[in-house]
C-alpha atoms as a PDB file:
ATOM      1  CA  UNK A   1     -11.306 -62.143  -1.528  1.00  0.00           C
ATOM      2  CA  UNK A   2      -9.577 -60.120  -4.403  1.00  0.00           C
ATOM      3  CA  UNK A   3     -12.765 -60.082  -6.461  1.00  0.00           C
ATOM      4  CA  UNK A   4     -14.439 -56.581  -7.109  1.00  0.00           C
ATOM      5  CA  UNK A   5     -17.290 -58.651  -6.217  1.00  0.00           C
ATOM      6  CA  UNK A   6     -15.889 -59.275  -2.600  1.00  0.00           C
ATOM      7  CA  UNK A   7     -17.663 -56.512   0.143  1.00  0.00           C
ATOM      8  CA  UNK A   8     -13.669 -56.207   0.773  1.00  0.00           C
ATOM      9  CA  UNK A   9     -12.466 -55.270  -2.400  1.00  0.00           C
ATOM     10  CA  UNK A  10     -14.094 -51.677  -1.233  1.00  0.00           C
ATOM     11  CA  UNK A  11     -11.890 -51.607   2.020  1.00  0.00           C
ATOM     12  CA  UNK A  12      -8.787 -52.550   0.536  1.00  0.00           C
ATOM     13  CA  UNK A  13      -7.000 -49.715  -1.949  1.00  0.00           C
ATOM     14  CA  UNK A  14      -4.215 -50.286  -3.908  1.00  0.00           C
ATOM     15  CA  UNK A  15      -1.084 -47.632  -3.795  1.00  0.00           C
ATOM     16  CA  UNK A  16      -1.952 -46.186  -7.385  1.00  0.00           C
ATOM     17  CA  UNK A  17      -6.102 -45.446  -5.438  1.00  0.00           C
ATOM     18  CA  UNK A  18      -4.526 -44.238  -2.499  1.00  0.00           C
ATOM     19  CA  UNK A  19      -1.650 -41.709  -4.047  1.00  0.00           C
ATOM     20  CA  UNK A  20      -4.755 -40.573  -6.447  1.00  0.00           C
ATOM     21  CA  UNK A  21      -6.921 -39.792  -3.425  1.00  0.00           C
ATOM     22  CA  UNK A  22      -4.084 -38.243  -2.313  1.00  0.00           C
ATOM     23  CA  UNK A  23      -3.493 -36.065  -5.170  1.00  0.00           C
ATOM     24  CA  UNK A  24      -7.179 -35.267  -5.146  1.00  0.00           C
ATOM     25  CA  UNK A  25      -7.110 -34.163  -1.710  1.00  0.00           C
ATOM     26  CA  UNK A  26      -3.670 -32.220  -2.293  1.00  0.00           C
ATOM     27  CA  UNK A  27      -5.244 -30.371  -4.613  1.00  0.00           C
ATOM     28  CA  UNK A  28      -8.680 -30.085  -2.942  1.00  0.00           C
ATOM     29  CA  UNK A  29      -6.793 -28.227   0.225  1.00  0.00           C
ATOM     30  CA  UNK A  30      -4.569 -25.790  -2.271  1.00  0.00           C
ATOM     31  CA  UNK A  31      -8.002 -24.370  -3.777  1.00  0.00           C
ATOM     32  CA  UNK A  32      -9.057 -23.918  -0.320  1.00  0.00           C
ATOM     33  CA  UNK A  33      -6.430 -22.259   1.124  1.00  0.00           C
ATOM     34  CA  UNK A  34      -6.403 -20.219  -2.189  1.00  0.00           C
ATOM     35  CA  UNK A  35      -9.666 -19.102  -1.585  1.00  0.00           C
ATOM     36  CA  UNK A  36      -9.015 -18.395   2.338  1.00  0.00           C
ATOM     37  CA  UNK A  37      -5.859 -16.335   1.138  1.00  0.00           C
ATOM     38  CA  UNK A  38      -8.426 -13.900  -1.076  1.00  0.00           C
ATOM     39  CA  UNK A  39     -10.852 -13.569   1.412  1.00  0.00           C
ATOM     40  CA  UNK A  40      -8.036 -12.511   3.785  1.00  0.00           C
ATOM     41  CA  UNK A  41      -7.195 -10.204   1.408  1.00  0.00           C
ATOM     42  CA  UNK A  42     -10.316  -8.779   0.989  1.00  0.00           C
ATOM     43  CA  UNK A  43     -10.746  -8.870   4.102  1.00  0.00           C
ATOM     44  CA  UNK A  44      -8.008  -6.753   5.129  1.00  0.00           C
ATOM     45  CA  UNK A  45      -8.849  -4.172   2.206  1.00  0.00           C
ATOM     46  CA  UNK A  46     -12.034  -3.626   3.384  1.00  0.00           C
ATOM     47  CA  UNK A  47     -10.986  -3.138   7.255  1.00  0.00           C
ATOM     48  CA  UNK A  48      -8.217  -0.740   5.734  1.00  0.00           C
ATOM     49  CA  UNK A  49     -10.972   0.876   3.929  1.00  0.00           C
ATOM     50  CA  UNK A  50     -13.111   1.519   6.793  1.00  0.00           C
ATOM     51  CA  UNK A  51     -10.120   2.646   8.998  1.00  0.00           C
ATOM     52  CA  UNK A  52      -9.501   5.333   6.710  1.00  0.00           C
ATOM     53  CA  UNK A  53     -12.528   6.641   6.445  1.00  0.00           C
ATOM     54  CA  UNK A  54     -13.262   5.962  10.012  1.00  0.00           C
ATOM     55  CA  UNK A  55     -13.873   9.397  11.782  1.00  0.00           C
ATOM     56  CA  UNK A  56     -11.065  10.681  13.945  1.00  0.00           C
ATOM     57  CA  UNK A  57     -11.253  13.044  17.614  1.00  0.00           C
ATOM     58  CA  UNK A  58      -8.729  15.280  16.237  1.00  0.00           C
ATOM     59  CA  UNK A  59     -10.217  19.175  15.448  1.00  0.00           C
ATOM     60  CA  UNK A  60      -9.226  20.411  12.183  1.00  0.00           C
ATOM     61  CA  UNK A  61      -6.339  22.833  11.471  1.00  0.00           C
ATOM     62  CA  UNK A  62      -7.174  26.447  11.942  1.00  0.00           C
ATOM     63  CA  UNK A  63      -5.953  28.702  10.148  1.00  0.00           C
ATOM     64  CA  UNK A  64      -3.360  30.902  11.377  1.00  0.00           C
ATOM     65  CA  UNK A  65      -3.247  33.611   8.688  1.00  0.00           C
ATOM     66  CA  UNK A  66       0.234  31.906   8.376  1.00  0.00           C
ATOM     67  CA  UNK A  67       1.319  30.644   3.994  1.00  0.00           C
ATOM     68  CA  UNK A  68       1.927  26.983   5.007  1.00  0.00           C
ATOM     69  CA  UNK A  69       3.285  26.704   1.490  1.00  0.00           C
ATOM     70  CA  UNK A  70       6.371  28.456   1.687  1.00  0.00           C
ATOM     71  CA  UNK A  71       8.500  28.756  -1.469  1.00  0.00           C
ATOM     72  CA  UNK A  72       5.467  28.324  -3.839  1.00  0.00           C
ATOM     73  CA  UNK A  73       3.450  32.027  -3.782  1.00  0.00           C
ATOM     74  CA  UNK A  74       4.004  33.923  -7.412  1.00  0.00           C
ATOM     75  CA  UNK A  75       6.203  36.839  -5.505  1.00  0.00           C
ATOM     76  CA  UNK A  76       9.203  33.833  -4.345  1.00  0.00           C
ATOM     77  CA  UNK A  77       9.011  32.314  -8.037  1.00  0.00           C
ATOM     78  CA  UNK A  78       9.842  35.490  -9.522  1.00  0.00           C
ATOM     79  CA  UNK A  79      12.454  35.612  -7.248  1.00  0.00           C
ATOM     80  CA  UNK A  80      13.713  32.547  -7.539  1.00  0.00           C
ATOM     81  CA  UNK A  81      13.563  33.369 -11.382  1.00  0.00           C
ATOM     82  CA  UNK A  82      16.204  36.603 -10.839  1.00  0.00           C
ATOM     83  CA  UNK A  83      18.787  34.197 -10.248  1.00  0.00           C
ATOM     84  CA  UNK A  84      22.263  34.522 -11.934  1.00  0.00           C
ATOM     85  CA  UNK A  85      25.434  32.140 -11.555  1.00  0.00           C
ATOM     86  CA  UNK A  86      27.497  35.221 -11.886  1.00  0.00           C
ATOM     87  CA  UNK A  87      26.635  37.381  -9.498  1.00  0.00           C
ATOM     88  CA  UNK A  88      29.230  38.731  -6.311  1.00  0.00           C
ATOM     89  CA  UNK A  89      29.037  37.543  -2.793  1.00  0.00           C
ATOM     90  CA  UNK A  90      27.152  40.784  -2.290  1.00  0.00           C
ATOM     91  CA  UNK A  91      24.621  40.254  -4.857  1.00  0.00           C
ATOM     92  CA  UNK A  92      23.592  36.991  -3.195  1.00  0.00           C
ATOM     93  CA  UNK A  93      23.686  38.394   0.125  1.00  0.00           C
ATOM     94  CA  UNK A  94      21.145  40.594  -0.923  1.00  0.00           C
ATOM     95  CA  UNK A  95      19.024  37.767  -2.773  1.00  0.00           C
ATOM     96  CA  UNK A  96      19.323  35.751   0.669  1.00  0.00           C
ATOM     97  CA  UNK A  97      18.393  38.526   2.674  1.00  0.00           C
ATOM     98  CA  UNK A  98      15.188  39.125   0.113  1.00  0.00           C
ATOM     99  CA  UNK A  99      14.681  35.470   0.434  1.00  0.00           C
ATOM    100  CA  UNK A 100      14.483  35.212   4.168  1.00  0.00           C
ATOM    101  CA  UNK A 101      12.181  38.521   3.997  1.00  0.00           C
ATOM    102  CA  UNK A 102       9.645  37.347   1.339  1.00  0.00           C
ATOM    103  CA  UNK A 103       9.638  33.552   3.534  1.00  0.00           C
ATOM    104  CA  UNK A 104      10.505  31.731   0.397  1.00  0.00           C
END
């Protein structure tokens, strides 16, 4: 019954077929879940995608004649450019106060 002939020989695997099959498969199911892992990933870019641009209820800023970018007009640079280490307490009293005035 050990002949390749035998309509057995096809039922009965030796170790070295079966770890081979084994390896095959192994490696068979780490492509797969390889290729699962991508399209998750894609998958999750393009919902993260569409989320972003997805349309929101919230109403735009208006604007409230108010510089949201303190510190960064021309007339607080040239301030900020009058600076000197060596100036008296009084001196940078005055700068502060100028500061606090100009909202810089």
């Amino acid at each position: 019954m050990t002949s390749k002939d035998s309509r057995w020989y096809y039922w009965v695997m030796t170790i070295e077929e079966v770890a081979e099959r084994a390896d095959a498969w192994s490696e068979a199911i780490k492509k797969i879940l390889k290729a699962l892992s991508a399209v998750g990933v894609a998958l999750a870019a393009a919902i993260s995608a569409l989320l972003m641009w997805w349309p929101t209820n919230t109403s735009e800023p208006t604007n409230t004649g108010i510089s949201q970018n303190n510190g960064y007009t021309p007339q607080c640079s040239q301030l900020y450019n009058t600076i000197e280490h060596t100036w008296t307490e009084q001196q940078w009293s005055v700068w502060e106060k100028l500061k606090l005035d100009m909202d810089c």
